[in-house]
Protein backbone atom coordinates (compact mmCIF):
# COMPACT_ATOMS: atom_id res chain seq x y z
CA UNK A 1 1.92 20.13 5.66
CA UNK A 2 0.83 16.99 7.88
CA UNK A 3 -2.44 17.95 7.48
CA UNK A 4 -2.94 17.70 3.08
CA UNK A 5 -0.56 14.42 3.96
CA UNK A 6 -3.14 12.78 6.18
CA UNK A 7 -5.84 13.59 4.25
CA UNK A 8 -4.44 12.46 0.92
CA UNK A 9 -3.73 9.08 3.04
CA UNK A 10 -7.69 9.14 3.48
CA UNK A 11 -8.61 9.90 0.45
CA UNK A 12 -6.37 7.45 -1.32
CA UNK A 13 -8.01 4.57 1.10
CA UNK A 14 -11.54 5.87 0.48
CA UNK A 15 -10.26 5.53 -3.43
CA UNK A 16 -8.94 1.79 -2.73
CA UNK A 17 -11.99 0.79 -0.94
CA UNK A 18 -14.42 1.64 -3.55
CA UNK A 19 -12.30 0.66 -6.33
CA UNK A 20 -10.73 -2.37 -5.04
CA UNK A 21 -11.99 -3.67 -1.57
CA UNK A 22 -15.89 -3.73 -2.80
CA UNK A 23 -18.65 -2.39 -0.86
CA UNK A 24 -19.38 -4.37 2.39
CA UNK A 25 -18.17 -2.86 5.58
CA UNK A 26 -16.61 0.11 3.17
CA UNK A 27 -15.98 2.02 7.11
CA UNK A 28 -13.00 -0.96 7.98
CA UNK A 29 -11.79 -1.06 4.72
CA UNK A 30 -11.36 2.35 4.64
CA UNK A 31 -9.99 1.96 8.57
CA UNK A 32 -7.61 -0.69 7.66
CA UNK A 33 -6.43 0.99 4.69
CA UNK A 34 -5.32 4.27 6.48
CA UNK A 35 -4.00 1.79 8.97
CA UNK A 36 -1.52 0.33 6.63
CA UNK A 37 -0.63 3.50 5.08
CA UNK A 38 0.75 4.59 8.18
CA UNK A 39 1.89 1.47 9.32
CA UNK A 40 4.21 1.47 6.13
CA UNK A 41 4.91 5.40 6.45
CA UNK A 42 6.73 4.86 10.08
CA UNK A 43 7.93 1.88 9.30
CA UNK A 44 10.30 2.62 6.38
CA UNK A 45 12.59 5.72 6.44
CA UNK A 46 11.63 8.82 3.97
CA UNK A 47 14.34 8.94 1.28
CA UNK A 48 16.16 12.13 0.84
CA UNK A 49 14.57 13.63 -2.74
CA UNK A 50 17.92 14.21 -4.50
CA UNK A 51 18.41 10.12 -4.12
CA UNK A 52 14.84 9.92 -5.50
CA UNK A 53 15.39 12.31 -8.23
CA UNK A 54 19.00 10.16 -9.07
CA UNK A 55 16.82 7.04 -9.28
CA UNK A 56 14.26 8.45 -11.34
CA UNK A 57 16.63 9.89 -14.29
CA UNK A 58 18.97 6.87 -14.17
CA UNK A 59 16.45 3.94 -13.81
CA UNK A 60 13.24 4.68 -13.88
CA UNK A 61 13.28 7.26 -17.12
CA UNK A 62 15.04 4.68 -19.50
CA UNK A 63 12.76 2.02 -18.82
CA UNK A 64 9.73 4.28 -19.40
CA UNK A 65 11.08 5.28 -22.47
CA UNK A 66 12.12 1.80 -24.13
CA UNK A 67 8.42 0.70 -22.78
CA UNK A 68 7.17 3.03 -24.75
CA UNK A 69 8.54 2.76 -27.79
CA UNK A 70 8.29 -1.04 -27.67
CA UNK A 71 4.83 -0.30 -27.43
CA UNK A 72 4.23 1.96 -30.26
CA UNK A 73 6.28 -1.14 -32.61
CA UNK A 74 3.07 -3.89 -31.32
């Protein structure tokens, strides 16, 4: 399971650096990228999923919704 982890962290920085970082020394973008997203993957503790799932029904859901249907009204 590490494995599809690490490289979705490398793919996601390749992403970033063409997308966002520009072209110039793409290699340390892509470098320092990877480097932050494990810097902030040790550096916070994972959250247990049925905390996440909690969070996602009773915040995150309603605010989707009422986004959205503000938006349909503009």
């Amino acid at each position: 399971f590490f494995i599809t982890e690490y490289a979705f962290m490398i793919f996601l920085s390749f992403l970033t650096a063409i997308f966002f970082l520009g072209e110039n020394g793409f290699w340390l973008k892509q470098m320092l990228m990877i480097s932050f997203f494990i810097f902030t993957r040790s550096a916070f503790p994972r959250m247990r999923f049925d905390w996440l799932m909690k969070m996602m029904w009773k915040n995150i859901l309603p605010i989707v919704l009422m986004s959205l249907i503000f938006s349909t009204f503009l």
